[in-house]
Protein backbone atom coordinates (compact mmCIF):
# COMPACT_ATOMS: atom_id res chain seq x y z
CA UNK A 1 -92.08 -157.14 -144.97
CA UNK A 2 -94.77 -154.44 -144.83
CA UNK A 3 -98.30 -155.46 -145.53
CA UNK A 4 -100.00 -153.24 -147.72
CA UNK A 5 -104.16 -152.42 -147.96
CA UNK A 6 -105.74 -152.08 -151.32
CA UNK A 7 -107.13 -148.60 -150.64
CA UNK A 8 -104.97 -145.81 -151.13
CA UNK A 9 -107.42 -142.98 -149.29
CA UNK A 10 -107.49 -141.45 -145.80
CA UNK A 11 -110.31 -140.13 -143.86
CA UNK A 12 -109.51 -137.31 -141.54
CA UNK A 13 -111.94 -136.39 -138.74
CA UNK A 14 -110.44 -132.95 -137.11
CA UNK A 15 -111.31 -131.95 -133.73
CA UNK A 16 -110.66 -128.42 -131.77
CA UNK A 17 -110.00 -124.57 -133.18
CA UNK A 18 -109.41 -123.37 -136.21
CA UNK A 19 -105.93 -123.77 -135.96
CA UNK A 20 -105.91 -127.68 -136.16
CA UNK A 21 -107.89 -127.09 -138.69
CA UNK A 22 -105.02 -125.44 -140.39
CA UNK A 23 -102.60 -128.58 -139.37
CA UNK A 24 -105.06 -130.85 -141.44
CA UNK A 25 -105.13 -129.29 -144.32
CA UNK A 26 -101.47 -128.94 -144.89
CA UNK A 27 -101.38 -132.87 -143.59
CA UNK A 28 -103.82 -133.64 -146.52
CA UNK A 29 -101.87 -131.40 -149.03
CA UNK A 30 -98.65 -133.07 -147.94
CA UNK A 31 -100.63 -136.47 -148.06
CA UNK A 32 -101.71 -135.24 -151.55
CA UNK A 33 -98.34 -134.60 -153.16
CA UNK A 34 -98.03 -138.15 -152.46
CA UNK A 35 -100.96 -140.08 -154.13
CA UNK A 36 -102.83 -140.69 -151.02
CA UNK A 37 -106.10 -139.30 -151.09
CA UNK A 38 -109.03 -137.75 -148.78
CA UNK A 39 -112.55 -139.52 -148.63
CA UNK A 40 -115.87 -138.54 -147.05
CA UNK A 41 -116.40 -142.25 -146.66
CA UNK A 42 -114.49 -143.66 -143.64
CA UNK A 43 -115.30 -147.21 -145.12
CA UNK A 44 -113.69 -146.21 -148.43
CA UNK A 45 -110.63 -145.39 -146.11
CA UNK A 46 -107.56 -147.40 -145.81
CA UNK A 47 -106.32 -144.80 -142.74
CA UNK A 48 -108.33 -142.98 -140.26
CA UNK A 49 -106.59 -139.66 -139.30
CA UNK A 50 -108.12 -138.00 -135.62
CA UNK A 51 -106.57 -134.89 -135.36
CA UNK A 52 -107.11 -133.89 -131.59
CA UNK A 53 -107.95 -131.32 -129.07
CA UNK A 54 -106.69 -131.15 -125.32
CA UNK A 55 -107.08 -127.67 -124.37
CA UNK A 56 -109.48 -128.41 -122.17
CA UNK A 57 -111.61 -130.97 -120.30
CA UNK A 58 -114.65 -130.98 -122.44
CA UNK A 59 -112.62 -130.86 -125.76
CA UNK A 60 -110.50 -133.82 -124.26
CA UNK A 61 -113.69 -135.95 -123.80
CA UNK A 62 -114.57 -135.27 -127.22
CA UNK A 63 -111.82 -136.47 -128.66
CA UNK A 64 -111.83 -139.63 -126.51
CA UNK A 65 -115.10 -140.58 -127.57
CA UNK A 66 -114.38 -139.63 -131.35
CA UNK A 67 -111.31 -141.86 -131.32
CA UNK A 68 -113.49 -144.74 -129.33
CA UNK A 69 -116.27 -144.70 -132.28
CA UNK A 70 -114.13 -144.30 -134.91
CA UNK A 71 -112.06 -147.43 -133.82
CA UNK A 72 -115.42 -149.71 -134.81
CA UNK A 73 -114.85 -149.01 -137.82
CA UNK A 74 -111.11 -150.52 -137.75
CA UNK A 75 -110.20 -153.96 -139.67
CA UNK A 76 -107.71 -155.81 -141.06
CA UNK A 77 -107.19 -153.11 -144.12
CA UNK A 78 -107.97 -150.17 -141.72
CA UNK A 79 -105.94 -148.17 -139.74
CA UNK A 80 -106.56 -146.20 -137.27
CA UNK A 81 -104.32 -142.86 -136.27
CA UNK A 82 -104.24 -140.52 -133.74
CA UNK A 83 -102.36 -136.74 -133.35
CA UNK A 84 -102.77 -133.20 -132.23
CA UNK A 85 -102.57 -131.94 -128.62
CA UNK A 86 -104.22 -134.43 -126.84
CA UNK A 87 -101.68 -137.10 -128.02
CA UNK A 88 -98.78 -134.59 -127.34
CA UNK A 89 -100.42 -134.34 -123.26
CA UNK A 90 -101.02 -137.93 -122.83
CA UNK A 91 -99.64 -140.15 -125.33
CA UNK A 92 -98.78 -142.92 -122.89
CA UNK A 93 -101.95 -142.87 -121.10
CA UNK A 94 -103.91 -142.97 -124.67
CA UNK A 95 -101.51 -146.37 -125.77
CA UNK A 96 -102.49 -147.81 -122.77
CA UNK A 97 -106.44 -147.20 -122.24
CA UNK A 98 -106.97 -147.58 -126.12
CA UNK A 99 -105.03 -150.09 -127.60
CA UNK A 100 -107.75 -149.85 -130.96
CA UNK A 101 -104.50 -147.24 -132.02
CA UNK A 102 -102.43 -148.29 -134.66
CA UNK A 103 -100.20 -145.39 -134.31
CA UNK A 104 -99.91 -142.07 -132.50
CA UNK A 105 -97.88 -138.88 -132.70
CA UNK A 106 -98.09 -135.56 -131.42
CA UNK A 107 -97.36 -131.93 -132.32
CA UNK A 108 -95.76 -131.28 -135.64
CA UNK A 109 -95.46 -134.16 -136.94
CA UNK A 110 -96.95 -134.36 -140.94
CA UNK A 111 -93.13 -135.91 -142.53
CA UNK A 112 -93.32 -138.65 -140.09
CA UNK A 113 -97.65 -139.27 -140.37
CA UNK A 114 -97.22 -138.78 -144.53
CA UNK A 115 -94.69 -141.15 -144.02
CA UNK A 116 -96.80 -143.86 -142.34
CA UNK A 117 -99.60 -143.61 -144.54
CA UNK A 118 -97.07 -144.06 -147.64
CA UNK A 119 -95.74 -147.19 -145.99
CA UNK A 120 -99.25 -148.50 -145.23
CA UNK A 121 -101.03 -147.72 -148.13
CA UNK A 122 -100.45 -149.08 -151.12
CA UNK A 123 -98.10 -146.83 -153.58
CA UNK A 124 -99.07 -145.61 -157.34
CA UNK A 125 -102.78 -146.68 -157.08
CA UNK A 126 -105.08 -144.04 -158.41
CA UNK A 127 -108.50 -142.95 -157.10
CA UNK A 128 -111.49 -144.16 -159.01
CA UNK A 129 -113.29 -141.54 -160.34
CA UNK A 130 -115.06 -139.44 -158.45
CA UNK A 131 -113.48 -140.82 -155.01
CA UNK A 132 -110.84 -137.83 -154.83
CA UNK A 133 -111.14 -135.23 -153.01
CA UNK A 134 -109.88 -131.99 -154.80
CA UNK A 135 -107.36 -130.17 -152.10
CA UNK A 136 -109.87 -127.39 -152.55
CA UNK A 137 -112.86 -129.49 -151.16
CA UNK A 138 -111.09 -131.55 -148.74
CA UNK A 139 -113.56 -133.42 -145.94
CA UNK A 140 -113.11 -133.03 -142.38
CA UNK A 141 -116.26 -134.32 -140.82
CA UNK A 142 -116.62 -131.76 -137.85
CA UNK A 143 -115.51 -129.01 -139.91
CA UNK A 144 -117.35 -127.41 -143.07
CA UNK A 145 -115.29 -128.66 -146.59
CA UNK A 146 -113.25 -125.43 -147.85
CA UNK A 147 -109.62 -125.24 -148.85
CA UNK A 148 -108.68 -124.24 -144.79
CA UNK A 149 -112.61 -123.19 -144.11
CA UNK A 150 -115.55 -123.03 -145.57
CA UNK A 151 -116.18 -122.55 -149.60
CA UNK A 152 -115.33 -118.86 -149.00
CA UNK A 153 -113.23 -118.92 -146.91
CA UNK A 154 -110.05 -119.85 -145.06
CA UNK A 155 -107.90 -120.02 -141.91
CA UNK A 156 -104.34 -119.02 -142.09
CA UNK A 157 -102.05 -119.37 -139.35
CA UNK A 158 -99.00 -117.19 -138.67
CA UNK A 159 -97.61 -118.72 -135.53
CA UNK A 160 -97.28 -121.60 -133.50
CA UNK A 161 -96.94 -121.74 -129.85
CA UNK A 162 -96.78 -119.15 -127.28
CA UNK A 163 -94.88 -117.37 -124.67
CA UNK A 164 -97.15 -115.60 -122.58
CA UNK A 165 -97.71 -117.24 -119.09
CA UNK A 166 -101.43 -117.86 -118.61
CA UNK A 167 -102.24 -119.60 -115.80
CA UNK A 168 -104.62 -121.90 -117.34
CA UNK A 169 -103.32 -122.58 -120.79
CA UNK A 170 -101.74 -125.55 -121.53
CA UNK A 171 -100.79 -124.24 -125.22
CA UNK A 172 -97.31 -123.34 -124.71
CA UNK A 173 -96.42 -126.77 -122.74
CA UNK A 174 -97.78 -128.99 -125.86
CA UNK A 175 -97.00 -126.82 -128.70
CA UNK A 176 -93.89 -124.98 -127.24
CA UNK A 177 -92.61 -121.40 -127.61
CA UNK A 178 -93.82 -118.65 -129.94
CA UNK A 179 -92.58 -119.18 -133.59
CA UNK A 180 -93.41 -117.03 -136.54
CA UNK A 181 -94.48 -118.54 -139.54
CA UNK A 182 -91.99 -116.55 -142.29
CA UNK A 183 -93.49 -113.53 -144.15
CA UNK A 184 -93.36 -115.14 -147.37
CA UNK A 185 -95.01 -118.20 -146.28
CA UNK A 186 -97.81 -116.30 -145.39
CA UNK A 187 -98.42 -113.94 -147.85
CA UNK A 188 -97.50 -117.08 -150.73
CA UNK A 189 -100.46 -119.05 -148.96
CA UNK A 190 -102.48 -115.55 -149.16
CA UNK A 191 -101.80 -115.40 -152.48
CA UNK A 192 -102.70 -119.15 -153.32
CA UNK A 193 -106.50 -118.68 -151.23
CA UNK A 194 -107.02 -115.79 -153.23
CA UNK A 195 -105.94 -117.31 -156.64
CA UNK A 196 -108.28 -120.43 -155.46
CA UNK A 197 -111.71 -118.17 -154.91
CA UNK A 198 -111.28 -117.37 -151.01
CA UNK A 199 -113.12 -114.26 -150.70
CA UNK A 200 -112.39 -114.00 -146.63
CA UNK A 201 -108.75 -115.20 -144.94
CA UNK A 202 -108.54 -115.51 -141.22
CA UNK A 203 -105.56 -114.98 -139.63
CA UNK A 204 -105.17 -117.28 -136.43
CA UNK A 205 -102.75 -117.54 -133.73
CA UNK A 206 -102.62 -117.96 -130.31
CA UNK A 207 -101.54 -114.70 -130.14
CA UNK A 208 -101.43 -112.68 -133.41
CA UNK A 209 -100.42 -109.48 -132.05
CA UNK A 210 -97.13 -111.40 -130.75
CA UNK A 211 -96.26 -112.17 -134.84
CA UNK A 212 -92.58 -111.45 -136.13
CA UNK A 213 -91.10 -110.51 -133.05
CA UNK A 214 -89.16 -113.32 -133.59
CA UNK A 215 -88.18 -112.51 -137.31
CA UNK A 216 -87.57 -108.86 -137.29
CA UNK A 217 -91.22 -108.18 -138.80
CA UNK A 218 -94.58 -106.90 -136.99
CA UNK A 219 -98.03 -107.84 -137.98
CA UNK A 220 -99.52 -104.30 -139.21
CA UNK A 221 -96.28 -104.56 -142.09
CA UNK A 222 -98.03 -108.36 -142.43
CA UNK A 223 -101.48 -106.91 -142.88
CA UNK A 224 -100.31 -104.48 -145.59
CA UNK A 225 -98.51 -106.95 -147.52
CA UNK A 226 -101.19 -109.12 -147.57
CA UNK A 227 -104.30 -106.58 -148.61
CA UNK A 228 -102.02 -105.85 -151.43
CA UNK A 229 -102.71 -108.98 -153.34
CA UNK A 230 -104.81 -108.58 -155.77
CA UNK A 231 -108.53 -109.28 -155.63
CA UNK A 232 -111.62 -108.89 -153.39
CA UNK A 233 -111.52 -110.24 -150.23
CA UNK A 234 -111.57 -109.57 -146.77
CA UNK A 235 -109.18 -110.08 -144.06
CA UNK A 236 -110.15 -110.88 -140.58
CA UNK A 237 -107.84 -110.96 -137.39
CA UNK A 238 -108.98 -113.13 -134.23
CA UNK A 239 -107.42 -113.20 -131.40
CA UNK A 240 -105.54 -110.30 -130.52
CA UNK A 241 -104.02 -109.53 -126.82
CA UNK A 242 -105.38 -106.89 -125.40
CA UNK A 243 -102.08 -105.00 -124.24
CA UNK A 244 -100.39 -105.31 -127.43
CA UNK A 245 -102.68 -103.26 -129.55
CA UNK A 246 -100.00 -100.53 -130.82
CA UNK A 247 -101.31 -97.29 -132.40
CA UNK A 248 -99.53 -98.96 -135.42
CA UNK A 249 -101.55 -101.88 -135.79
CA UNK A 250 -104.67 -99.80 -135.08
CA UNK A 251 -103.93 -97.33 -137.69
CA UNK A 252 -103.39 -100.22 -140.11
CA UNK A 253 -106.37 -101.82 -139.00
CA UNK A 254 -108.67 -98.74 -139.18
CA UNK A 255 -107.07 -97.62 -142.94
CA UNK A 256 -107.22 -100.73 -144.18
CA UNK A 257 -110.85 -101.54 -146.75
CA UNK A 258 -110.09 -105.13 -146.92
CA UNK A 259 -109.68 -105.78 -143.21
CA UNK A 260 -112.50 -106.29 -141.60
CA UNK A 261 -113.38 -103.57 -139.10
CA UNK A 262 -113.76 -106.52 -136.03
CA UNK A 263 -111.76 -107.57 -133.46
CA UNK A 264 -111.38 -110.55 -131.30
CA UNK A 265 -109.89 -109.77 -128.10
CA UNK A 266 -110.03 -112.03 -125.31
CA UNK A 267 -109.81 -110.44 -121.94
CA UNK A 268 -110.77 -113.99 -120.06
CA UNK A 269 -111.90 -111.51 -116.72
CA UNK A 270 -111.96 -107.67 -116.08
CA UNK A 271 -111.37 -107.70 -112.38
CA UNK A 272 -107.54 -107.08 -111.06
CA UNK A 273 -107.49 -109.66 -108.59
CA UNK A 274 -108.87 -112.57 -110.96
CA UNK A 275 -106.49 -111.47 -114.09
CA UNK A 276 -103.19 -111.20 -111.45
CA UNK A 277 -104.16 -114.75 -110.52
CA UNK A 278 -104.24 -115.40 -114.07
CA UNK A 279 -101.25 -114.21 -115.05
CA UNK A 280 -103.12 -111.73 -117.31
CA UNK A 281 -101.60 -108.78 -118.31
CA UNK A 282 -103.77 -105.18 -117.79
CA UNK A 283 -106.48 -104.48 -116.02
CA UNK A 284 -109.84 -103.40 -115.33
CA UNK A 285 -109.26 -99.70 -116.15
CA UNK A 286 -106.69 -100.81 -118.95
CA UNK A 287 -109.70 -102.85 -120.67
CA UNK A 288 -112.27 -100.31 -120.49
CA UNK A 289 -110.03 -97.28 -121.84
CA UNK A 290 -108.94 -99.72 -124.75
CA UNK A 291 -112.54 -100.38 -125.45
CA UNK A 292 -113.53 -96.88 -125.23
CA UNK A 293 -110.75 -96.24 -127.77
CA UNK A 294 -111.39 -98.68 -130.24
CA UNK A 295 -115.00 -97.38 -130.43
CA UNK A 296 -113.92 -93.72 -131.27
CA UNK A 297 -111.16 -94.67 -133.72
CA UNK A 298 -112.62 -97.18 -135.35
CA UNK A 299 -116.39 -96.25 -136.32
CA UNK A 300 -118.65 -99.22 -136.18
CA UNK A 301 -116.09 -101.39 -135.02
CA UNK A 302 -117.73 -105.16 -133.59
CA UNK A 303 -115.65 -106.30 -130.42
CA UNK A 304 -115.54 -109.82 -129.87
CA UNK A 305 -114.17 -111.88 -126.33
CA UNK A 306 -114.01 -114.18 -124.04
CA UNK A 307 -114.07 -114.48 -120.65
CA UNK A 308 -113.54 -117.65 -118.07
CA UNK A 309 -115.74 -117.67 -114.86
CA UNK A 310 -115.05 -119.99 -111.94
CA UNK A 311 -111.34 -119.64 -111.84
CA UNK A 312 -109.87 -120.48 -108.77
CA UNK A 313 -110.56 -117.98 -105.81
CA UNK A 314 -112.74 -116.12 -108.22
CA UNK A 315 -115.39 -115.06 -105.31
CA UNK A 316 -118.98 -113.57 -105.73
CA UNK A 317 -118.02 -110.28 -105.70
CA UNK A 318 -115.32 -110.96 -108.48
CA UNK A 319 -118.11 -112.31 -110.82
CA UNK A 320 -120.33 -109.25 -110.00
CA UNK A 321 -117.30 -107.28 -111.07
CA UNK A 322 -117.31 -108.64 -114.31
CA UNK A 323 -121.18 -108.61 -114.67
CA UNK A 324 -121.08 -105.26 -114.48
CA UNK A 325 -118.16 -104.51 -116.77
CA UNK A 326 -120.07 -106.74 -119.66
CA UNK A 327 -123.09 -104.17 -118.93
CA UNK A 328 -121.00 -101.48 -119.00
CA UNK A 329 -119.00 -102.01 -122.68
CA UNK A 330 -121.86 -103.98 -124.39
CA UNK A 331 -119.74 -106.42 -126.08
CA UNK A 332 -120.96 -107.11 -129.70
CA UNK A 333 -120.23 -110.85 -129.25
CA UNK A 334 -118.69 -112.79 -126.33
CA UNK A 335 -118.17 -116.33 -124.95
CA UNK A 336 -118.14 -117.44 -121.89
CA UNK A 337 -116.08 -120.88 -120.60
CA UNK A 338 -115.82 -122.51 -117.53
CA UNK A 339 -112.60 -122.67 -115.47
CA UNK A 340 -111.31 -126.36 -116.74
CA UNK A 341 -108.67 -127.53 -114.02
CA UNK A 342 -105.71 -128.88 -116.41
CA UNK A 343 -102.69 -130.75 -114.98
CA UNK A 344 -99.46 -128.77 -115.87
CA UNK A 345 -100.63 -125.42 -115.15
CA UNK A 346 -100.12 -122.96 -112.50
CA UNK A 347 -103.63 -122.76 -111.82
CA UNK A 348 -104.01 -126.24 -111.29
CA UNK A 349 -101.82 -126.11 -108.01
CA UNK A 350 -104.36 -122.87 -106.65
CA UNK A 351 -106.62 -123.39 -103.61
CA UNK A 352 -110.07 -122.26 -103.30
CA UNK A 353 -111.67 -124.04 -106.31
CA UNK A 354 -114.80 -123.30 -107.47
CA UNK A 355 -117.56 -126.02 -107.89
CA UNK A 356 -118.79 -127.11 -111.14
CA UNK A 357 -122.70 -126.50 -109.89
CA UNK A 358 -121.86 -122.34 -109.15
CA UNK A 359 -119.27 -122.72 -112.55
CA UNK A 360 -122.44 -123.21 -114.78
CA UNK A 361 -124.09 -121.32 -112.91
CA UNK A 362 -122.29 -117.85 -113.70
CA UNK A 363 -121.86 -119.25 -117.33
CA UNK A 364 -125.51 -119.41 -117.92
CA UNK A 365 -126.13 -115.83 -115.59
CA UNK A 366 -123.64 -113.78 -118.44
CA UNK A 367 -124.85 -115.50 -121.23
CA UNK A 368 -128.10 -115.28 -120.74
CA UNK A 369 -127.26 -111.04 -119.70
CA UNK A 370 -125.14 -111.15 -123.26
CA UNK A 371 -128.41 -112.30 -124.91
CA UNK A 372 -129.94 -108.90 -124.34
CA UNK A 373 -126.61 -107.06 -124.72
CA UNK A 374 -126.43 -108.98 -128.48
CA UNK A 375 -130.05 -107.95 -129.01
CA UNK A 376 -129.10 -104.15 -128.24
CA UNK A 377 -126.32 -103.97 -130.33
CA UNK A 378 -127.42 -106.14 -133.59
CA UNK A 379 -130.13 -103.42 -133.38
CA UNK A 380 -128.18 -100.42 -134.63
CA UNK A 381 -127.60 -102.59 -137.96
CA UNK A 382 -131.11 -102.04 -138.51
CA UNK A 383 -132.26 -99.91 -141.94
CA UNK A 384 -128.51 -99.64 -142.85
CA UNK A 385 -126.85 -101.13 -145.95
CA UNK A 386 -123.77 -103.40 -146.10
CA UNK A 387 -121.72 -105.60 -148.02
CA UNK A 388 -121.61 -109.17 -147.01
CA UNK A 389 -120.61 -112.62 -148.20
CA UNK A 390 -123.18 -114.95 -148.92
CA UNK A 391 -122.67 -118.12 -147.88
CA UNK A 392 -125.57 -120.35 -148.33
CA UNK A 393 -128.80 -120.04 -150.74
CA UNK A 394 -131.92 -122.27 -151.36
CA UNK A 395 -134.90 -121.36 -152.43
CA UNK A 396 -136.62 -120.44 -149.23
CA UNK A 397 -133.63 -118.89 -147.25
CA UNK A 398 -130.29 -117.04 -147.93
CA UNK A 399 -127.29 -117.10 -145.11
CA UNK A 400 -125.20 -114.57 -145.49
CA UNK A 401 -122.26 -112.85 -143.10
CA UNK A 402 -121.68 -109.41 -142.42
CA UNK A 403 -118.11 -107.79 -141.85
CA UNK A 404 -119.29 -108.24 -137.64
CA UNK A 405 -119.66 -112.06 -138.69
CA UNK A 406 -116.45 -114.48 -137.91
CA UNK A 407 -117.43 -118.52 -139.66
CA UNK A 408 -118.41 -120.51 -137.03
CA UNK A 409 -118.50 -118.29 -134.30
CA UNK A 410 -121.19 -115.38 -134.74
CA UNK A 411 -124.26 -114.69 -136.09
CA UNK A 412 -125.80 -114.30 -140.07
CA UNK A 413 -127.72 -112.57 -141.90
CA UNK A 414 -131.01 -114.15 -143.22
CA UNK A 415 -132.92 -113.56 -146.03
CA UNK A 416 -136.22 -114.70 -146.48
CA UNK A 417 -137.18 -116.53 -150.15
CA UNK A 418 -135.60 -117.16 -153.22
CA UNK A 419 -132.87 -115.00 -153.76
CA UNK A 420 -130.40 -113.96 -157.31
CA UNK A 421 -127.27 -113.63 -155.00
CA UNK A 422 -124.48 -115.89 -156.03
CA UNK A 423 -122.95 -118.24 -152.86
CA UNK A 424 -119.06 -117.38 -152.26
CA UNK A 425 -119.70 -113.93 -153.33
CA UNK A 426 -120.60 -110.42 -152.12
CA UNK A 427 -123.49 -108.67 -152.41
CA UNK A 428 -125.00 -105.39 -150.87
CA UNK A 429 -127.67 -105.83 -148.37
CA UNK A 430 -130.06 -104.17 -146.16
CA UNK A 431 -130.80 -105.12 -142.71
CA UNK A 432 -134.49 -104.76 -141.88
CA UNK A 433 -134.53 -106.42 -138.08
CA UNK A 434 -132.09 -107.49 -135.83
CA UNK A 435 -132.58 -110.99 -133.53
CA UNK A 436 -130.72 -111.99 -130.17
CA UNK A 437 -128.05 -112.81 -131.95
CA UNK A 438 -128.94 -112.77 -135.84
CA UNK A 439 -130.31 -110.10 -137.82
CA UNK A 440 -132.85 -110.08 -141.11
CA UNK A 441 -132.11 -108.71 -143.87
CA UNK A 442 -132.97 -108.33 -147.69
CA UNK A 443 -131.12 -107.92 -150.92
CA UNK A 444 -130.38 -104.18 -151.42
């Protein structure tokens, strides 16, 4: 006979990108349909959800230690549950070294976690008021409240999985093959965003320009269908691979008001020998012709990436390479990641490792060159006038986002004092300084 606790709420902590983000909120809408309930509170909780990340070393430590402090907060009427990628990598190992888990699942699975939760939790018991969580609001502790984001906006995801062969992603071995999510799906969840007061959705993938191969559709007809909804909004697109940027999705891109004239591309190196070893498609010439491109076609256009140093047999003169390649394009924004060595991947079986003291090492030399490079750039935003979202207001500062702004990831806009500027709307403003990696602005 099943033992049921008196409190029918969940608290879901949600580790990793944007796209587990995602996997949470349609966990707590499916958990919602149900009578189970989110709560800020993880004492109020009957069920702690950790959704985790095990991309790479650092994010796997996080969720380790998240899991390990969340489990002192277990008891008799508590539960704690773990999913996500790092359960789908090392589910036995996790059973083992943390027996505090009351049950674990990986990938893909919300019918069988909704379905634990309903036999746990105690069925047809209301919230008291003011303990529900509106799906709109949900709580995610390491992620801002928003429906899938922040108040204005939300992450959408249009795939799962991939198929390219990276030599240092572990994404395709947890979360399989490349799978489109269906048109219709997408736009309807467009549609419901919008219709819910989402003035910015974020398409994610691991690969967006990869979308509908698989279902006889292509992301610029995606991106069309989608800016025709009705409203005011924006649409942004991050992470895009740099050799499948067709002329169509460029065109769509560039014509396009509502999408946001930015693009994430992650090139991870620029030099032939590293991106070979990689299993990176293009090149050094490829990238910087592409680049080149986007900046004539596009006017104004922010380009975003990422790179990895320290990956195996990456040698001095490879990481000069790609110092001088950063000088040369002037990224608007870029991260930087050390080379994480990750069990099932072909580039954990290379020789010629590099060591974690020269890894930092090169991290901190290009970020600390991007610092000027941000400067340089954030500086021809000065004495021009744009529309942005604003996102925060109090009476001695205003946050705000320009189109060149991804959540989370870039800079803002900050205005100084008390400002009329409604949050989770646009407004026009004028940018009157730029910082390293911010810029000041004022109401226009």
């Amino acid at each position: 006979m099943t033992t049921h606790t008196q409190m029918p709420y969940v608290t879901l902590v949600t580790l990793g990108c944007p796209k587990n983000q995602v996997d949470s909120e349609h966990l707590l809408r499916a958990l919602h349909r149900e009578g189970i309930y989110n709560t800020d509170s993880v004492e109020d909780a009957g069920i702690i959800l950790v959704n985790t990340c095990g991309f790479i070393n650092d994010a796997k430590e996080e969720s380790i230690n998240e899991v390990i402090t969340l489990a002192q907060h277990k008891g008799a009427d508590r539960k704690l549950v773990v999913f996500g990628c790092l359960s789908q990598r090392y589910k036995d190992e996790l059973v083992k070294e943390l027996p505090e888990i009351d049950a674990i699942w990986g990938v893909d699975k919300t019918a069988e976690i909704v379905r634990y939760c309903k036999d746990t939790l105690s069925p047809g018991v209301r919230p008291a008021p003011g303990g529900q969580r509106p799906m709109a609001q949900f709580a995610s502790h390491t992620i801002p409240s928003g429906m899938t984001g922040g108040g204005l906006y939300a992450y959408i995801k249009i795939a799962e999985g991939c198929n390219r062969p990276c030599g240092y992603c572990v994404i395709p071995a947890i979360r399989g093959g490349f799978r489109s999510v269906p048109a219709a799906a997408v736009i309807a969840e467009a549609e419901a965003c919008v219709k819910a007061g989402k003035k910015e959705l974020i398409l994610v993938a691991q690969d967006l320009t990869y979308y509908g191969k698989d279902i006889g559709y292509d992301l610029p007809h995606l991106i069309c269908d989608i800016a025709a909804i009705s409203g005011d909004f924006w649409i942004r697109l991050l992470y895009l691979y740099p050799t499948s940027l067709s002329d169509a999705l460029l065109e769509v891109i560039s014509a396009q008001d509502k999408v946001c004239k930015y693009l994430d591309i992650p090139l991870q190196h620029s030099e032939d020998k590293v991106l070979r070893a990689m299993g990176r498609a293009g090149g050094r010439r490829y990238y910087a012709d592409l680049l080149r491109r986007l900046r004539r076609d596009i006017p104004d256009v922010a380009l975003r990436t990422t790179f990895i140093v320290g990956y195996p047999g990456e040698t001095q003169e490879d990481f000069n390479g790609l110092k001088a390649f950063v000088g040369e394009v002037g990224f608007d924004c870029l991260g930087v990641f050390a080379y994480s060595d990750e069990e099932g991947t072909a580039a954990y079986q290379l020789p010629d490792k590099v060591s974690e003291r020269i890894k930092k090492k090169r991290l901190d030399e290009l970020m600390s060159m991007q610092g000027q490079i941000s400067y340089e750039r954030n500086a021809r935003y000065v004495g021009r006038r744009f529309r942005a979202l604003i996102d925060e207001t109090t009476a001695e500062l205003t946050i705000a986002r320009l189109y060149c702004h991804a959540p989370e990831i870039d800079g803002s806009v900050l205005i100084r004092g008390q400002s009329p500027a409604k949050v989770d709307d646009f407004a026009d403003v004028e940018i009157t300084s730029a910082l390293q990696y911010d810029l000041v602005g004022c109401l226009a």
